[in-house]
C-alpha atoms as a PDB file:
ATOM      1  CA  UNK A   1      11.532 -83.092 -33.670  1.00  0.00           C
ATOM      2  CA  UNK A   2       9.049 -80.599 -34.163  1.00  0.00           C
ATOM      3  CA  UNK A   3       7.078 -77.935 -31.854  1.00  0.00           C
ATOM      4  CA  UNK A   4       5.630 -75.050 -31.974  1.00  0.00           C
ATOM      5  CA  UNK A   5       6.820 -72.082 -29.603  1.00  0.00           C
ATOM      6  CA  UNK A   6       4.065 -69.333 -28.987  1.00  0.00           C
ATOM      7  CA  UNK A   7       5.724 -65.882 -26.845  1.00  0.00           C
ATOM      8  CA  UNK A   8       2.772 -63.230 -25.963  1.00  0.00           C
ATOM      9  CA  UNK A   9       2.894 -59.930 -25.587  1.00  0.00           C
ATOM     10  CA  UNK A  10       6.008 -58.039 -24.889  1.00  0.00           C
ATOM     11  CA  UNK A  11       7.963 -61.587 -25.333  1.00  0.00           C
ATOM     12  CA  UNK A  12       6.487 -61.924 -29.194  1.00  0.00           C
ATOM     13  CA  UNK A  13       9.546 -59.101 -29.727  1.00  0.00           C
ATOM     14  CA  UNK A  14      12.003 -61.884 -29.228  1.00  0.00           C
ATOM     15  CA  UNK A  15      10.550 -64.116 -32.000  1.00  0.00           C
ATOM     16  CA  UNK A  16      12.266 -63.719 -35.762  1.00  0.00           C
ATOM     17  CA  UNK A  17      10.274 -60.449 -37.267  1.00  0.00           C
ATOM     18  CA  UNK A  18       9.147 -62.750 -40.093  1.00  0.00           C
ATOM     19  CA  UNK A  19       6.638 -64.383 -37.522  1.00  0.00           C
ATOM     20  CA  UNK A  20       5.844 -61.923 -34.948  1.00  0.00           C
ATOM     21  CA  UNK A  21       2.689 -60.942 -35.886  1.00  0.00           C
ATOM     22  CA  UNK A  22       1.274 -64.266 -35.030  1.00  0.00           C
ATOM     23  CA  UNK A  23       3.250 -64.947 -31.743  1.00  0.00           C
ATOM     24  CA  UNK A  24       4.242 -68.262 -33.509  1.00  0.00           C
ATOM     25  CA  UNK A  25       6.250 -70.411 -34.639  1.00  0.00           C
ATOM     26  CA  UNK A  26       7.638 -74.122 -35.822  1.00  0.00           C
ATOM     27  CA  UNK A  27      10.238 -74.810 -34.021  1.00  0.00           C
ATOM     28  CA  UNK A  28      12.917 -77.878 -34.344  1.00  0.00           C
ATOM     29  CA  UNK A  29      14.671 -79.092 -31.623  1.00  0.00           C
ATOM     30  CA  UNK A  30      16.255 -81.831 -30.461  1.00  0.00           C
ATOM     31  CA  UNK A  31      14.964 -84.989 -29.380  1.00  0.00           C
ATOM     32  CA  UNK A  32      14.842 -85.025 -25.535  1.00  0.00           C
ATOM     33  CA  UNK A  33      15.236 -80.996 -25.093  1.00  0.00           C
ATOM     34  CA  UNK A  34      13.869 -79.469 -22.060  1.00  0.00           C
ATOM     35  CA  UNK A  35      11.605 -76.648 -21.963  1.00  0.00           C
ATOM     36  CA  UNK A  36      14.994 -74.332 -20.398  1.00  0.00           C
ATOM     37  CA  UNK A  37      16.957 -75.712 -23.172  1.00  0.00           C
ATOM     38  CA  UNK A  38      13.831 -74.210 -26.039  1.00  0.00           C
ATOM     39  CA  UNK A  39      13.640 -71.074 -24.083  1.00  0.00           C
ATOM     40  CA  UNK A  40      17.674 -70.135 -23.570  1.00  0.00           C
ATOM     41  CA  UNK A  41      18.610 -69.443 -27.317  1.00  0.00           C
ATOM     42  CA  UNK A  42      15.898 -66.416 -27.734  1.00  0.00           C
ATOM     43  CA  UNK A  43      17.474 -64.871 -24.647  1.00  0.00           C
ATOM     44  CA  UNK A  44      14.195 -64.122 -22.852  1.00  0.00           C
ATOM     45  CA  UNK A  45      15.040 -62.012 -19.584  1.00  0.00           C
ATOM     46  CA  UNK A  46      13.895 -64.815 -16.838  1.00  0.00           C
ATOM     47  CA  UNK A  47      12.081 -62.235 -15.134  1.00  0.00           C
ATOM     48  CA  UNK A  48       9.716 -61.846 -18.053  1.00  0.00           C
ATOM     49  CA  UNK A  49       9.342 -65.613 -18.392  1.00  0.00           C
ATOM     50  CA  UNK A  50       6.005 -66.020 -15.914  1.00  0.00           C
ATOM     51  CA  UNK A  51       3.547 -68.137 -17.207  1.00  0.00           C
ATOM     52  CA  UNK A  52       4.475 -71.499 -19.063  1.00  0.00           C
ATOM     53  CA  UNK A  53       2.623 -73.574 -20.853  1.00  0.00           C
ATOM     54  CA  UNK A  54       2.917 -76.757 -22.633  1.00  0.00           C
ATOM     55  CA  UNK A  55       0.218 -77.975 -24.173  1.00  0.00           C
ATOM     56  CA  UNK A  56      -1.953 -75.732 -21.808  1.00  0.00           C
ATOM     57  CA  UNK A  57      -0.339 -77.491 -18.843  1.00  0.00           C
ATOM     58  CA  UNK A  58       1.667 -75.041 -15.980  1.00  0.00           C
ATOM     59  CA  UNK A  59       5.669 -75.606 -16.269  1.00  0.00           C
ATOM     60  CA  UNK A  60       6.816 -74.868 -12.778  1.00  0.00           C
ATOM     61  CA  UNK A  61       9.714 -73.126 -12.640  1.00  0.00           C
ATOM     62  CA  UNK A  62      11.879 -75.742 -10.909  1.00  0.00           C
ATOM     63  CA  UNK A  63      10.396 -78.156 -13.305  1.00  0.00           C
ATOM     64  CA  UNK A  64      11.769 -76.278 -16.506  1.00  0.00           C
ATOM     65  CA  UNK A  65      15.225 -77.535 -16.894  1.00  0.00           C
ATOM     66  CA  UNK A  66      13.785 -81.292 -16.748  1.00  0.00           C
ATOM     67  CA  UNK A  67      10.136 -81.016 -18.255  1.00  0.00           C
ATOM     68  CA  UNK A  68      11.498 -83.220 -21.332  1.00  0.00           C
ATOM     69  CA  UNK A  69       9.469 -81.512 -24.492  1.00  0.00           C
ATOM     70  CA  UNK A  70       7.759 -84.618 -27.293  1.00  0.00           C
ATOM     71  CA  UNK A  71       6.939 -84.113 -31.236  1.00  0.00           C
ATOM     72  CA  UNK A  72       4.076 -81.886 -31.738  1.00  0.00           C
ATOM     73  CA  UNK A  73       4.124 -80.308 -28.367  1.00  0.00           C
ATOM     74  CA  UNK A  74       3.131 -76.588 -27.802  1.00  0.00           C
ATOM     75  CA  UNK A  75       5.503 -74.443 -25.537  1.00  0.00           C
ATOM     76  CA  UNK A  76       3.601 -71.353 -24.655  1.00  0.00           C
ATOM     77  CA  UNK A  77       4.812 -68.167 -22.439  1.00  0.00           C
ATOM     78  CA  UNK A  78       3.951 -65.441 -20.875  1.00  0.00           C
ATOM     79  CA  UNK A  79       5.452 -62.167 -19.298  1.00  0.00           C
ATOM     80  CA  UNK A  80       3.673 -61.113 -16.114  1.00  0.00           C
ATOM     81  CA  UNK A  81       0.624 -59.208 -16.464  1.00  0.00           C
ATOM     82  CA  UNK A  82      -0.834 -56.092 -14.815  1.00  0.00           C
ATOM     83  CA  UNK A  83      -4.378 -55.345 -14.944  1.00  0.00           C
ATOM     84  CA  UNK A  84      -7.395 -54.040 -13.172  1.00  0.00           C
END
């Protein structure tokens, strides 16, 4: 099946070079895969994996390795962010 797998800001370095400058990308994956089992092949450090999305919905944490993905969906992340 097919998603699409956005990484912003510092985490867009881990996406293939071709498609970094739109933090974006089709993604396949198989049918059933969890958010954890998307994230785990681009070797994101976990501490930079903060904020996740799918379809513009907060992932928990503890809800990662089970939140099943469907066709179409959008997996977004997030490193922390500092500001002020």
């Amino acid at each position: 099946m097919n998603i699409t797998f956005k990484l912003f800001a510092t985490l867009g370095d881990y996406l293939p070079s071709s498609v970094r400058p739109g933090n974006e990308m089709s993604l396949q994956v198989a049918s059933g895969a969890t958010v954890a089992q998307v994230i785990e092949p681009f070797a994101l450090p976990p501490k930079l994996v903060h904020l996740v999305l799918v379809n513009g919905h907060f992932v928990a944490p503890e809800q990662r390795t089970s939140h099943v993905l469907l066709e179409g969906d959008v997996l977004a992340i997030w490193p922390p962010i500092a500001g002020g």
